[in-house]
C-alpha atoms as a PDB file:
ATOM      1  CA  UNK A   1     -61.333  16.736 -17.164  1.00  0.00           C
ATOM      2  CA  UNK A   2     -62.835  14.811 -19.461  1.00  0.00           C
ATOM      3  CA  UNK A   3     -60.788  12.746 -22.220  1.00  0.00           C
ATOM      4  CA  UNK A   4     -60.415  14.513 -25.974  1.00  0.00           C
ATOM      5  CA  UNK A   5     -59.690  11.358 -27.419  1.00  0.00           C
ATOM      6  CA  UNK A   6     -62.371  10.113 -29.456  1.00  0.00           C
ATOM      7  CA  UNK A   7     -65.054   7.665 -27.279  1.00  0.00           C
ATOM      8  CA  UNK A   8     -64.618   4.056 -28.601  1.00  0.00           C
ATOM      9  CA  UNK A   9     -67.886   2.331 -29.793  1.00  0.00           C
ATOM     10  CA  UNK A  10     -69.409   1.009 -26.718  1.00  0.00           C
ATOM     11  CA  UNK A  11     -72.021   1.950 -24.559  1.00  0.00           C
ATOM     12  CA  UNK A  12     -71.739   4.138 -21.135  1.00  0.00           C
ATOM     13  CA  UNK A  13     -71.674   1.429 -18.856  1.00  0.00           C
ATOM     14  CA  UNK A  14     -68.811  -0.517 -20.504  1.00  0.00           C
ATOM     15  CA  UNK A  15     -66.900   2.999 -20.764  1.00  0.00           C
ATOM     16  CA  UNK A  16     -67.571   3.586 -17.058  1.00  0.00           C
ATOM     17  CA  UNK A  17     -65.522   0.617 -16.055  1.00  0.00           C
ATOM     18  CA  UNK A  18     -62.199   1.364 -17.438  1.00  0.00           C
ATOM     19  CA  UNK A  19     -61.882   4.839 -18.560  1.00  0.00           C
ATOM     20  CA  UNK A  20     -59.509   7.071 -17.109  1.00  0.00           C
ATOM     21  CA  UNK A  21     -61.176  10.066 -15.927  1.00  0.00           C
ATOM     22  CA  UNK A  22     -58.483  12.584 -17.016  1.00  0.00           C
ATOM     23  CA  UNK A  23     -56.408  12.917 -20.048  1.00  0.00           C
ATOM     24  CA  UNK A  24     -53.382  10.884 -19.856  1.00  0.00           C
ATOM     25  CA  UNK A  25     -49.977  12.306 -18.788  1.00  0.00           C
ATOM     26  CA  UNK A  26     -47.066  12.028 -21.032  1.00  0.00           C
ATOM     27  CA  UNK A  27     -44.464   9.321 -20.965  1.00  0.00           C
ATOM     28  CA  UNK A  28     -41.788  10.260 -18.140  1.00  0.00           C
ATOM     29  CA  UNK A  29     -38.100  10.139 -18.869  1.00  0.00           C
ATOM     30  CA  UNK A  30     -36.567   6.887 -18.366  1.00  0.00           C
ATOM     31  CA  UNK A  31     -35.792   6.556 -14.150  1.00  0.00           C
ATOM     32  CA  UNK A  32     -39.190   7.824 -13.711  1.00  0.00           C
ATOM     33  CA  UNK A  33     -42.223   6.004 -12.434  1.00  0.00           C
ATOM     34  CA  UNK A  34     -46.133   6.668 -12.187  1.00  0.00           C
ATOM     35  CA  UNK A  35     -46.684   8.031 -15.759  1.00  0.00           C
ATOM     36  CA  UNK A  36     -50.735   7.277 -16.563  1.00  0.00           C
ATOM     37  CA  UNK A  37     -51.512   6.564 -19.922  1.00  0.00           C
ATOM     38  CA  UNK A  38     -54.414   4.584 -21.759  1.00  0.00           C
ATOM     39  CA  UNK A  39     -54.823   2.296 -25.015  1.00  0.00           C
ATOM     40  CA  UNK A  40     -57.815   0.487 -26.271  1.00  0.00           C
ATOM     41  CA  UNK A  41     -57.921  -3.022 -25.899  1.00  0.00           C
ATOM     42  CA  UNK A  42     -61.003  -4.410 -27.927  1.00  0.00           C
ATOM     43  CA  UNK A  43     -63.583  -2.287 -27.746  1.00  0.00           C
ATOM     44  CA  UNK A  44     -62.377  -0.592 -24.419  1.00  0.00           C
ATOM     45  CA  UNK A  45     -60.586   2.273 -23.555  1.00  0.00           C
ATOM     46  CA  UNK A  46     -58.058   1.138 -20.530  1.00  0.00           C
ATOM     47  CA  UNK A  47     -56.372   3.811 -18.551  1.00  0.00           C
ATOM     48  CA  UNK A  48     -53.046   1.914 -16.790  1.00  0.00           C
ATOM     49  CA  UNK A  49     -50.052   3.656 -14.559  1.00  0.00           C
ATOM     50  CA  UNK A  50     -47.106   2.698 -15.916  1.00  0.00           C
ATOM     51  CA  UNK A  51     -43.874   2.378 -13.639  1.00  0.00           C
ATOM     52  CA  UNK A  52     -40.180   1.716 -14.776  1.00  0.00           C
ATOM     53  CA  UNK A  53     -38.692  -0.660 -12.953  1.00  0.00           C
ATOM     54  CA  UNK A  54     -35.122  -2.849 -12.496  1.00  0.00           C
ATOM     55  CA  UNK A  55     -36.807  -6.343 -13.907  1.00  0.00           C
ATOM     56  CA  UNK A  56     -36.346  -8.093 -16.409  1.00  0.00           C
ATOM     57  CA  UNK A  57     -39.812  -8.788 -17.896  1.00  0.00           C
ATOM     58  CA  UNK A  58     -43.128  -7.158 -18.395  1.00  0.00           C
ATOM     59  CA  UNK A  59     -46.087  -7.236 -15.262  1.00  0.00           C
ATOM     60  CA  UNK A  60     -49.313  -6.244 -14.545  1.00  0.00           C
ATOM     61  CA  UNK A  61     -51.345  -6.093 -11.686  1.00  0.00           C
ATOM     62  CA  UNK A  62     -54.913  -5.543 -11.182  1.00  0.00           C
ATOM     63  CA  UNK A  63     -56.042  -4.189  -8.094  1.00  0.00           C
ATOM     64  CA  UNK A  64     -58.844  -2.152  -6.571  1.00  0.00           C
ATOM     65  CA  UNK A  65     -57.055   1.069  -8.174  1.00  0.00           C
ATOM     66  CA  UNK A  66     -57.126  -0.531 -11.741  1.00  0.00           C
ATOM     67  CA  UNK A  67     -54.317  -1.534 -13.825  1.00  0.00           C
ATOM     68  CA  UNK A  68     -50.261  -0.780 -12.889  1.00  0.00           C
ATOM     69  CA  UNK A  69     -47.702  -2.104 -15.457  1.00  0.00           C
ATOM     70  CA  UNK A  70     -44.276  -2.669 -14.426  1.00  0.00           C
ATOM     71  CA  UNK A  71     -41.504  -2.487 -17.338  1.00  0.00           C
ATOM     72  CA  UNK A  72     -37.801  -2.451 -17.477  1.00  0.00           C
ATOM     73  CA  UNK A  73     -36.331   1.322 -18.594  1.00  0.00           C
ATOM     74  CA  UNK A  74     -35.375   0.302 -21.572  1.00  0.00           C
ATOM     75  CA  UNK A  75     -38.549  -1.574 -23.392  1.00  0.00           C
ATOM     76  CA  UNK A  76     -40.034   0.898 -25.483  1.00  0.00           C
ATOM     77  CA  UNK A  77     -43.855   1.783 -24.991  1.00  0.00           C
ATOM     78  CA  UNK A  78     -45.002  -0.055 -28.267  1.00  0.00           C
ATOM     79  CA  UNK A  79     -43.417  -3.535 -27.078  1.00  0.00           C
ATOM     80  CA  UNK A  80     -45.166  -2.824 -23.573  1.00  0.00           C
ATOM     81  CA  UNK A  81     -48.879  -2.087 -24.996  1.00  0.00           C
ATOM     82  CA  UNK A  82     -48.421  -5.271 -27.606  1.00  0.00           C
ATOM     83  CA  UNK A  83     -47.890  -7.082 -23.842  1.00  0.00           C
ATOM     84  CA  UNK A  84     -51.079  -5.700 -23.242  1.00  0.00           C
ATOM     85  CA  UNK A  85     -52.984  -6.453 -26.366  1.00  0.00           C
ATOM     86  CA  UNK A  86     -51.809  -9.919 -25.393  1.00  0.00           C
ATOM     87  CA  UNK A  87     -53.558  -9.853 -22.316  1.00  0.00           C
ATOM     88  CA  UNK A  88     -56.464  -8.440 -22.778  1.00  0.00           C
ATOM     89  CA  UNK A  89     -58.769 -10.932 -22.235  1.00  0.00           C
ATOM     90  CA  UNK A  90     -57.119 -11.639 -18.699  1.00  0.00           C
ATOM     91  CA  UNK A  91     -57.139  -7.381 -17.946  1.00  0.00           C
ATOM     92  CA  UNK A  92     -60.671  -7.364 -18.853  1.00  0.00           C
ATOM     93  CA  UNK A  93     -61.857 -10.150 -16.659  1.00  0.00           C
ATOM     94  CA  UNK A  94     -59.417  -8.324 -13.770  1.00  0.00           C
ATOM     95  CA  UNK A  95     -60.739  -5.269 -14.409  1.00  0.00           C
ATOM     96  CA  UNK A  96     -64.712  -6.352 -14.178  1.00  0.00           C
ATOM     97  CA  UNK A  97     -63.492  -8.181 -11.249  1.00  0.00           C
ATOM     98  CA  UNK A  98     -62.465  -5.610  -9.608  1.00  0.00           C
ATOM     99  CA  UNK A  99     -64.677  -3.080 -10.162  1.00  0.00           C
ATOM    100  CA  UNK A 100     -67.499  -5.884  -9.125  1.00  0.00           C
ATOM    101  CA  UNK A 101     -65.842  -6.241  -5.907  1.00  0.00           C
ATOM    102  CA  UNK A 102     -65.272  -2.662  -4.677  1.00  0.00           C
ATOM    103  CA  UNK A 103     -69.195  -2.705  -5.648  1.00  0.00           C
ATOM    104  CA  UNK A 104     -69.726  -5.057  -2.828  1.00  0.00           C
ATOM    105  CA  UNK A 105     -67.162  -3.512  -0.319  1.00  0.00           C
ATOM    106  CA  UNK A 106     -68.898  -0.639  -0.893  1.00  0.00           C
ATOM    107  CA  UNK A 107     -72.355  -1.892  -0.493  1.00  0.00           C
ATOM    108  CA  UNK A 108     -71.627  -3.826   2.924  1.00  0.00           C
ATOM    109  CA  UNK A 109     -70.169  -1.192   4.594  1.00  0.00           C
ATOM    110  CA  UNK A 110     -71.189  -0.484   7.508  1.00  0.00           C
ATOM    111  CA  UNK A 111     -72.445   2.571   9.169  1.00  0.00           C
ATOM    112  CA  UNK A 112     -71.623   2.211  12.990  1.00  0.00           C
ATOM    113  CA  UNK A 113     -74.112   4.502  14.685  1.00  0.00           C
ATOM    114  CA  UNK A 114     -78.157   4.142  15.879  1.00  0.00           C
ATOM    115  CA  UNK A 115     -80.264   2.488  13.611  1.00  0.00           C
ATOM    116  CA  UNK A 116     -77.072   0.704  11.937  1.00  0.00           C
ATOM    117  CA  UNK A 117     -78.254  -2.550   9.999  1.00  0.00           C
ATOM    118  CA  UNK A 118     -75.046  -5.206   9.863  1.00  0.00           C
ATOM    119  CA  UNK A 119     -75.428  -8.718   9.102  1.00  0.00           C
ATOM    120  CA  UNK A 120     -75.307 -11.881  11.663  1.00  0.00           C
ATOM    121  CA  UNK A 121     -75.176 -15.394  10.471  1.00  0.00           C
ATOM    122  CA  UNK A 122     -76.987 -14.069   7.539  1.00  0.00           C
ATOM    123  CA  UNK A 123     -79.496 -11.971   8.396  1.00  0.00           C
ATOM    124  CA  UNK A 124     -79.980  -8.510   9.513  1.00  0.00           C
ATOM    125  CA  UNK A 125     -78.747  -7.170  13.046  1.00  0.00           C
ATOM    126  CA  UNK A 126     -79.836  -4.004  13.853  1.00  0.00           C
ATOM    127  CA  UNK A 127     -78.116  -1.352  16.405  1.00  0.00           C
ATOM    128  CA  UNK A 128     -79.405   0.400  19.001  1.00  0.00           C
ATOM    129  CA  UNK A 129     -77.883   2.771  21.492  1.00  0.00           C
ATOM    130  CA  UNK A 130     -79.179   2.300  24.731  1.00  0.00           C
ATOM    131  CA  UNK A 131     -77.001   3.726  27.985  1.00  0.00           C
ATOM    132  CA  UNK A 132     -79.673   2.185  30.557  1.00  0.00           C
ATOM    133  CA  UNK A 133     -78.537  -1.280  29.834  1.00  0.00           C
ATOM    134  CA  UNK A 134     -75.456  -2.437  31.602  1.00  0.00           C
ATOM    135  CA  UNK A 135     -73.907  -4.836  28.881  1.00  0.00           C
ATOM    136  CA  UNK A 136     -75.166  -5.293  25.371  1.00  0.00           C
ATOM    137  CA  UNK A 137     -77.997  -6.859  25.114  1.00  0.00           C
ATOM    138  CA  UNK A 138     -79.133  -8.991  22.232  1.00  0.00           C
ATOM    139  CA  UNK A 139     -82.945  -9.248  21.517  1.00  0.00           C
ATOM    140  CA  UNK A 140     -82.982 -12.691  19.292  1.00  0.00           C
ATOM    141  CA  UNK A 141     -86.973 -12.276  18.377  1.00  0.00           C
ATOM    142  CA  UNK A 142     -86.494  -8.608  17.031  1.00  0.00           C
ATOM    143  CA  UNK A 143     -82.856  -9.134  16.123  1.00  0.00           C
ATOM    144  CA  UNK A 144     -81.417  -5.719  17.817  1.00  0.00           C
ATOM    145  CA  UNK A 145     -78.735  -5.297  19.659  1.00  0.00           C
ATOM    146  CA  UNK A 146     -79.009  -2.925  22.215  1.00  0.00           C
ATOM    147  CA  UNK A 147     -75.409  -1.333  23.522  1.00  0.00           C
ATOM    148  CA  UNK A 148     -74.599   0.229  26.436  1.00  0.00           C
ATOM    149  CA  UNK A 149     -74.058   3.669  24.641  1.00  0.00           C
ATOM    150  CA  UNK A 150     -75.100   7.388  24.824  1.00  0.00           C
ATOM    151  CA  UNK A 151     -77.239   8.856  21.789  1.00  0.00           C
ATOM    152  CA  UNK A 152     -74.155  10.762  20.751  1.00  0.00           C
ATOM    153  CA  UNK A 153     -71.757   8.083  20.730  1.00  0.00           C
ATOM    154  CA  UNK A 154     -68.368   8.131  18.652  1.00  0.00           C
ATOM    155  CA  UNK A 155     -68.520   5.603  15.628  1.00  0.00           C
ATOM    156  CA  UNK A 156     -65.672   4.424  16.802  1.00  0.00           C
ATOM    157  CA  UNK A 157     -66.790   3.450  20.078  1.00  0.00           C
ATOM    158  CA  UNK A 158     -69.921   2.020  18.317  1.00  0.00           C
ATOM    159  CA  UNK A 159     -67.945   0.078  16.641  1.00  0.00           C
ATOM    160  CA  UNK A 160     -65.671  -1.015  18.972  1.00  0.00           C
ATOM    161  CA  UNK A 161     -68.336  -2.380  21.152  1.00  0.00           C
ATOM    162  CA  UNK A 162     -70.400  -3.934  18.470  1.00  0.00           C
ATOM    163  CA  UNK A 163     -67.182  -5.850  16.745  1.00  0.00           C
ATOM    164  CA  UNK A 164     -66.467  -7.238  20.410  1.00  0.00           C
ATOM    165  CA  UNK A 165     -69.702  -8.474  20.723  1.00  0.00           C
ATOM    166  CA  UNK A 166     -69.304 -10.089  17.468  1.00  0.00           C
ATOM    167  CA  UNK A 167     -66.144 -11.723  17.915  1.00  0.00           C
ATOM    168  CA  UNK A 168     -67.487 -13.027  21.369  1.00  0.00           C
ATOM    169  CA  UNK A 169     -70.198 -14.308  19.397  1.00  0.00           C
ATOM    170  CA  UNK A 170     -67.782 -15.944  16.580  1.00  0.00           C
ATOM    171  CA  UNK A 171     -66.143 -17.746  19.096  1.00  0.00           C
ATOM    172  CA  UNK A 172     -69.299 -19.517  20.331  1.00  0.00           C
ATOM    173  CA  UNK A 173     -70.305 -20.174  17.340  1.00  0.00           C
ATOM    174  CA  UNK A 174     -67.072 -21.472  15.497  1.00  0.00           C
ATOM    175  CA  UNK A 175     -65.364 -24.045  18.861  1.00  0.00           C
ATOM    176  CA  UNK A 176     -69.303 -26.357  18.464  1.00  0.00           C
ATOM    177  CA  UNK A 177     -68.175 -26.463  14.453  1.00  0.00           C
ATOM    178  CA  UNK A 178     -64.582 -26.993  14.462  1.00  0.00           C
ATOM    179  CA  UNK A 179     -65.070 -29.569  17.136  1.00  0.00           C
ATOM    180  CA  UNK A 180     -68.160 -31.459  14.875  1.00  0.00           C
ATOM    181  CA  UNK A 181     -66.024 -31.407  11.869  1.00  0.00           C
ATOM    182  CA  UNK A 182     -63.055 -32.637  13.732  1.00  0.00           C
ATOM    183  CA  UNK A 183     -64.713 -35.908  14.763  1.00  0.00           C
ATOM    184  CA  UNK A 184     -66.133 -36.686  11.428  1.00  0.00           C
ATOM    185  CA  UNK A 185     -62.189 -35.961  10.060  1.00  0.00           C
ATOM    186  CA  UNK A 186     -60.589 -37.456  13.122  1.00  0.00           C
ATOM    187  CA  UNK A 187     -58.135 -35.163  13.375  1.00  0.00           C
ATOM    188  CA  UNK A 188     -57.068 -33.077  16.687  1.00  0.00           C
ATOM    189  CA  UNK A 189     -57.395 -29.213  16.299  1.00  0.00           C
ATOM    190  CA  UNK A 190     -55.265 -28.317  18.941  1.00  0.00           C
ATOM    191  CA  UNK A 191     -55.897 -24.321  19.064  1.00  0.00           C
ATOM    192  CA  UNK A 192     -58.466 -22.478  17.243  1.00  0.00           C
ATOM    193  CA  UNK A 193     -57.294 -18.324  17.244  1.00  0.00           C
ATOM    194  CA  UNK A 194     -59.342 -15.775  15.615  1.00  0.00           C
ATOM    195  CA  UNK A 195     -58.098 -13.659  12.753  1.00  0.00           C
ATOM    196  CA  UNK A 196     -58.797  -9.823  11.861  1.00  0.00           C
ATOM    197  CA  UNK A 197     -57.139 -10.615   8.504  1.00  0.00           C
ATOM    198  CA  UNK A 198     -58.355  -8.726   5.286  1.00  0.00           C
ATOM    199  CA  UNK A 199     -57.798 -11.121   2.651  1.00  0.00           C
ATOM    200  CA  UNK A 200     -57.933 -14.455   4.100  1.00  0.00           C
ATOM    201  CA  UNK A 201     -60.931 -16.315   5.950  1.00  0.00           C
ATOM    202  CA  UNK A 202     -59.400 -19.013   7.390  1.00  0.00           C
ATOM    203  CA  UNK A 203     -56.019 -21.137   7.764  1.00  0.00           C
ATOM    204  CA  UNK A 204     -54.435 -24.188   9.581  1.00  0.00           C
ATOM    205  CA  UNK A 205     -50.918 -25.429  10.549  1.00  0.00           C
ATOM    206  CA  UNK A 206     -49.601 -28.815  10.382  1.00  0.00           C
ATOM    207  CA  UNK A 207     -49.304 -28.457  14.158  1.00  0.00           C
ATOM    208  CA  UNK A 208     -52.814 -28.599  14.685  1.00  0.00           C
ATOM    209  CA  UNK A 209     -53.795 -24.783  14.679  1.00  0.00           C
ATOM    210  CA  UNK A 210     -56.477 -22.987  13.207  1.00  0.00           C
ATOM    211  CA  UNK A 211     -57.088 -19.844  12.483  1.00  0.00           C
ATOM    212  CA  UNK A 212     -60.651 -18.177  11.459  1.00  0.00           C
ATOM    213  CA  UNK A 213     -61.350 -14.419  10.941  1.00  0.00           C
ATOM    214  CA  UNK A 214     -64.162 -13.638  12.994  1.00  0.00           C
ATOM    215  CA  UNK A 215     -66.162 -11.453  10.582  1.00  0.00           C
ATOM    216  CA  UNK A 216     -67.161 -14.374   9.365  1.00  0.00           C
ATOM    217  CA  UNK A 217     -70.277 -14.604  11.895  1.00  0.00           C
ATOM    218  CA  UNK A 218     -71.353 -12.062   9.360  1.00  0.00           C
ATOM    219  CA  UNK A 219     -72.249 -14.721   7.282  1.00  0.00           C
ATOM    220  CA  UNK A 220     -74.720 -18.326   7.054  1.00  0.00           C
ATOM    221  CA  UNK A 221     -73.988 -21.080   8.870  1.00  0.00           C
ATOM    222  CA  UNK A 222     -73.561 -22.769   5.554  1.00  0.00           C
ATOM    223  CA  UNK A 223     -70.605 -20.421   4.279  1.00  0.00           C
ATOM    224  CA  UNK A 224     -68.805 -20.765   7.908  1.00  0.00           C
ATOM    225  CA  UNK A 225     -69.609 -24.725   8.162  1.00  0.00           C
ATOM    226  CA  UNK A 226     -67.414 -24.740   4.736  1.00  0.00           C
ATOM    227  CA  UNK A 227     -64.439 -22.267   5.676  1.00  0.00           C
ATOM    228  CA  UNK A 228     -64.530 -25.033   9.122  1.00  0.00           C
ATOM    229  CA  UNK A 229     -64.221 -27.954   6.956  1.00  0.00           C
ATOM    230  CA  UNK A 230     -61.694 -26.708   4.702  1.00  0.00           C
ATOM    231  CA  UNK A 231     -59.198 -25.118   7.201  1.00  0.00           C
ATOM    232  CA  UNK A 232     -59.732 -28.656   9.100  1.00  0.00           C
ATOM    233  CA  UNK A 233     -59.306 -30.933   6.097  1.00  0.00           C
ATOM    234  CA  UNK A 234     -55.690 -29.018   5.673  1.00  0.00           C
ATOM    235  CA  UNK A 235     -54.656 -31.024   8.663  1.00  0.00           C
ATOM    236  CA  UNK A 236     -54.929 -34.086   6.398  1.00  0.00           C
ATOM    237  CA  UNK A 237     -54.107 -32.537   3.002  1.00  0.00           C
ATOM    238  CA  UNK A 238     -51.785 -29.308   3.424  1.00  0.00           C
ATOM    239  CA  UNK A 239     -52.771 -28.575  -0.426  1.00  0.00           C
ATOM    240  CA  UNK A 240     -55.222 -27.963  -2.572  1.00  0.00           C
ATOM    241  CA  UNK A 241     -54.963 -30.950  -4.548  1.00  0.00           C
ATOM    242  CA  UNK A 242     -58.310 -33.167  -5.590  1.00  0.00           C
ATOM    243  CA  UNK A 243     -57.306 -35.497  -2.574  1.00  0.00           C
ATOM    244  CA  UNK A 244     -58.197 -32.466  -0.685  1.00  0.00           C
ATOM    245  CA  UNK A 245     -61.534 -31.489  -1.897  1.00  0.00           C
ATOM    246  CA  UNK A 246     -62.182 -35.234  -1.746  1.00  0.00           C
ATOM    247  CA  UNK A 247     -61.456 -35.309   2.220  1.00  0.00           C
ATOM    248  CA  UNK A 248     -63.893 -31.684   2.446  1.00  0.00           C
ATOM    249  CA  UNK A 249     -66.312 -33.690   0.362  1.00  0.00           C
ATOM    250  CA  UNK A 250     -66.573 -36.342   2.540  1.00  0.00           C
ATOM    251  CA  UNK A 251     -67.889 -34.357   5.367  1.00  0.00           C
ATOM    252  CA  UNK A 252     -69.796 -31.796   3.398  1.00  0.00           C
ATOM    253  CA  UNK A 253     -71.410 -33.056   0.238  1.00  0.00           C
ATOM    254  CA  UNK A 254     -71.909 -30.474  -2.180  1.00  0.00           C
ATOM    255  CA  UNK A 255     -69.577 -27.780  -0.547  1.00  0.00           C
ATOM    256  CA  UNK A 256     -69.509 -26.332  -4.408  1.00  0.00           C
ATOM    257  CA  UNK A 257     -72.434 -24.130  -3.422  1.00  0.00           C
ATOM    258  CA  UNK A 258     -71.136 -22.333  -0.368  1.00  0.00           C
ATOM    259  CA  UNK A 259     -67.831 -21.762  -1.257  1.00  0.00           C
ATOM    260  CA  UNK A 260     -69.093 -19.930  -4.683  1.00  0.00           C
ATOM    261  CA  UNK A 261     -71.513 -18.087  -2.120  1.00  0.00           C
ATOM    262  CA  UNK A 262     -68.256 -16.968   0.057  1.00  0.00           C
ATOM    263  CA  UNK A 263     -66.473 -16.026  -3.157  1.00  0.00           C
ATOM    264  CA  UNK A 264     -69.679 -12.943  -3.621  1.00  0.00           C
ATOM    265  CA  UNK A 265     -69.383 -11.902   0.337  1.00  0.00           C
ATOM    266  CA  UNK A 266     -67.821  -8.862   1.082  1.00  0.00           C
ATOM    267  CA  UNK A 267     -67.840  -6.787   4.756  1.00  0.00           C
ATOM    268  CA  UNK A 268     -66.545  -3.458   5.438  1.00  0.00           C
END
């Protein structure tokens, strides 16, 4: 149901990414947690869930579910939404954020069944089920990749066989890189382990090991050749201070550009 409260003066599209689509609940007793409520903060109309919680302070998080607020029992409501009228700038930006990235998740997901278009190294890869082929079978010139699969295959056996493909692939690709940017660093990668992580594309130990989420092969050379450098450079610099960017700048001039590129990439 729709809000009763009056619409603040913006347009539709700014409305669309923070309203709450249903009338706000009331304020639980104090103990309780999960009460949704809503306040305008400029010219937008933020719907937040507020839980009580043992802490000391005020926090907010911004996540792919919008805005959570975490307050002590006893702060009264008006203290926590002047907290917020503090912050608005930073919820806004969040918020936008957020909303812009569940955009992308959305957009790259992937729909694993005949016909299904996924990206490799950059450019389209397109799916085809094929049970007369023993293995699959990757046609470079039309860029399909034919699996060993029935018409009326599960997705999740579609998917299976695809991501193992994939991650076969990764590998290939990733040991040539790591071991290029290794030389010009002259530093010893000792392992290099593939990650299914969510969050995280790449990381490295002080012991020499490095880890890179396949789904990465997803993307351009470019983007991987600059998750490689970084992870690698850690085994020199285990920070992100400007002596590191200065060590990934010495082996990849102008790494600016693919990193912002990485920052846009989402796959589902």
């Amino acid at each position: 149901m729709a809000s009763k409260r009056p619409a603040p003066l913006l347009n539709g599209n700014q409305l669309s990414l923070f309203d709450a689509d249903t009338e706000p609940a009331a304020v639980a007793p104090s103990g309780e947690s999960g009460s949704r409520r809503e306040l305008l903060l400029g010219l937008h109309r933020v719907g937040y869930e507020l839980r009580r919680a043992r802490r000391r302070s005020i926090g907010f998080v911004v996540g792919l579910d919008g805005l959570r607020v975490s307050a002590p029992r006893w702060v009264p409501i008006a203290e926590i939404e002047r907290a917020l009228q503090q912050k608005a700038d930073w919820i806004l930006r969040k918020l936008v954020e957020q909303r812009e990235r569940a955009r992308r998740v959305q957009a790259a997901r992937i729909e694993w069944q005949d016909g299904a278009r996924l990206p490799y190294l950059g450019e389209p890869l397109a799916l085809r089920l094929d049970a007369s082929v023993r293995g699959p079978t990757w046609a470079p010139d039309t860029r399909v990749l034919s699996l060993p699969l029935a018409a009326d295959a599960t997705t999740t056996q579609v998917r299976d066989l695809a991501q193992a493909w994939l991650q076969a692939r990764a590998r290939e690709h990733f040991e040539p890189r790591c071991a290029h940017f290794a030389s010009l660093l002259g530093v010893q990668m000792k392992r290099l382990r593939l990650s299914s992580a969510q969050t995280r594309w790449g990381s490295a130990s002080s012991d020499g090991s490095v880890r890179l989420n396949w789904r990465l092969i997803h993307f351009t050379p470019a983007i991987i050749d600059y998750v490689v450098a970084h992870e690698l450079a850690h085994l020199l610099e285990m920070n992100h201070s400007p002596a590191f960017w200065q060590v990934v700048r010495s082996v990849l001039p102008g790494f600016e550009q693919a990193r912002e590129a990485l920052r846009q990439e989402s796959i589902g």
